[in-house]
Protein backbone atom coordinates (compact mmCIF):
# COMPACT_ATOMS: atom_id res chain seq x y z
CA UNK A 1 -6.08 -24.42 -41.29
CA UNK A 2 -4.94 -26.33 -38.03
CA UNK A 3 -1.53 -25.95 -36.36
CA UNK A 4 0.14 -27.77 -33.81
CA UNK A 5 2.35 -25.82 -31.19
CA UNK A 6 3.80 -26.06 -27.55
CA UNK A 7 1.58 -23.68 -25.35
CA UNK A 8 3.12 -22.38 -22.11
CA UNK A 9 1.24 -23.20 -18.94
CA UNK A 10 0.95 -19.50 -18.56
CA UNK A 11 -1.45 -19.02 -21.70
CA UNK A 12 -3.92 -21.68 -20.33
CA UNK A 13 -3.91 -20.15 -17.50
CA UNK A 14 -4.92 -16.71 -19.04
CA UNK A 15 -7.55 -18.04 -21.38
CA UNK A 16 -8.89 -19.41 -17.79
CA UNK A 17 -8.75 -16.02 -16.30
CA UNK A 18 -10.56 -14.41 -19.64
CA UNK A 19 -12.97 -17.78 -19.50
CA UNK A 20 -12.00 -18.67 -22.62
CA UNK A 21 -10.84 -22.03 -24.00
CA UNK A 22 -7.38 -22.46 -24.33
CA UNK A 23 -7.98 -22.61 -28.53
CA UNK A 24 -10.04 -19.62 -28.71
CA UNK A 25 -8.38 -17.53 -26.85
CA UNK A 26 -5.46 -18.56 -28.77
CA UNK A 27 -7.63 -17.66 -31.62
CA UNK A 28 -8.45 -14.55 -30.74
CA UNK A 29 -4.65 -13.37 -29.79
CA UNK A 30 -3.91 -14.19 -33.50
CA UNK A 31 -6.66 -12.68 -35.27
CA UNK A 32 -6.35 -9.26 -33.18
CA UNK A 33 -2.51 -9.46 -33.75
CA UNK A 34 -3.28 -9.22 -37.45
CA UNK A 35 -6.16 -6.74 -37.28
CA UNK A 36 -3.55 -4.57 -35.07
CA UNK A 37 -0.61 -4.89 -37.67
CA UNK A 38 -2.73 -3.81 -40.51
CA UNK A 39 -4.53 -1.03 -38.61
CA UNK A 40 -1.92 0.20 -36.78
CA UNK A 41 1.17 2.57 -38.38
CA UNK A 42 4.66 0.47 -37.77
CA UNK A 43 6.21 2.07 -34.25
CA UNK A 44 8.91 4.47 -35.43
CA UNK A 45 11.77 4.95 -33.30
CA UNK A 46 12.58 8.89 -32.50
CA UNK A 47 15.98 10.24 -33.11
CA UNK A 48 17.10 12.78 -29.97
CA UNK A 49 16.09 15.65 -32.34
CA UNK A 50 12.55 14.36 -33.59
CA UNK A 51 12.07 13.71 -29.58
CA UNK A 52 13.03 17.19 -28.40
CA UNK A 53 10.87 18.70 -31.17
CA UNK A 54 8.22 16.99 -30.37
CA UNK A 55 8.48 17.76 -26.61
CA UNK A 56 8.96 21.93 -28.20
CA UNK A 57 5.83 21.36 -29.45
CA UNK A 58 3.98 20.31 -26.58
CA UNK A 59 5.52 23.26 -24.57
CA UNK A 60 4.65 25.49 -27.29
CA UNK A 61 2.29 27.63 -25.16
CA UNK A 62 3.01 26.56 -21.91
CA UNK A 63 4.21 30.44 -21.11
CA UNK A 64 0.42 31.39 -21.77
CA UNK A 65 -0.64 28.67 -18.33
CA UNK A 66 -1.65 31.52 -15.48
CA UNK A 67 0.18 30.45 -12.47
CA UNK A 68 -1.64 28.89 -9.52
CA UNK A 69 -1.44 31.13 -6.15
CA UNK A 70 0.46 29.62 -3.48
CA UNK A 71 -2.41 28.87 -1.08
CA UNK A 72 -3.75 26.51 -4.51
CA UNK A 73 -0.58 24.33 -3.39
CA UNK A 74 0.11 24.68 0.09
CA UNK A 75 -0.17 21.46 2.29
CA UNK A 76 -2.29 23.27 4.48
CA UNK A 77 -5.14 23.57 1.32
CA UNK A 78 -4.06 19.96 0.28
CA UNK A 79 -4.89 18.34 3.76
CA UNK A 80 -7.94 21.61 4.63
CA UNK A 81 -10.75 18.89 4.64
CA UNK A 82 -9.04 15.46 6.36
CA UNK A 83 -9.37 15.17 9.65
């Protein structure tokens, strides 16, 4: 299959930067575009709820991290070995 289109200056200029011609990289763009869609789960949008519980989740243990002594975070133990 061939297809004509307009290409902005911009995509030559990356296919330049990847050393690619302009029709390959073009290529290449399309083809892992498709691979992507297919692969990849459609992006779901989080409702405030689904978000939170999510971020609940994460936390879920975060009560069982030790804390760090003070000295760990002082700028004096940040800056111990600079000049």
């Amino acid at each position: 299959m061939q297809v004509t289109v307009n290409i902005p200056d911009e995509l030559a200029i990356e296919a330049a930067a990847h050393g690619s011609s302009l029709e390959s990289y073009v290529e290449h763009l399309v083809v892992s575009k498709a691979i992507a869609s297919r692969l990849l789960p459609p992006q779901k949008r989080l409702s405030s709820e689904e978000f939170n519980a999510m971020l609940d989740s994460l936390a879920q243990f975060s009560h069982k991290i030790p804390d760090l002594p003070d000295e760990a975070i002082s700028r004096e133990s940040m800056y111990r070995d600079h000049d």
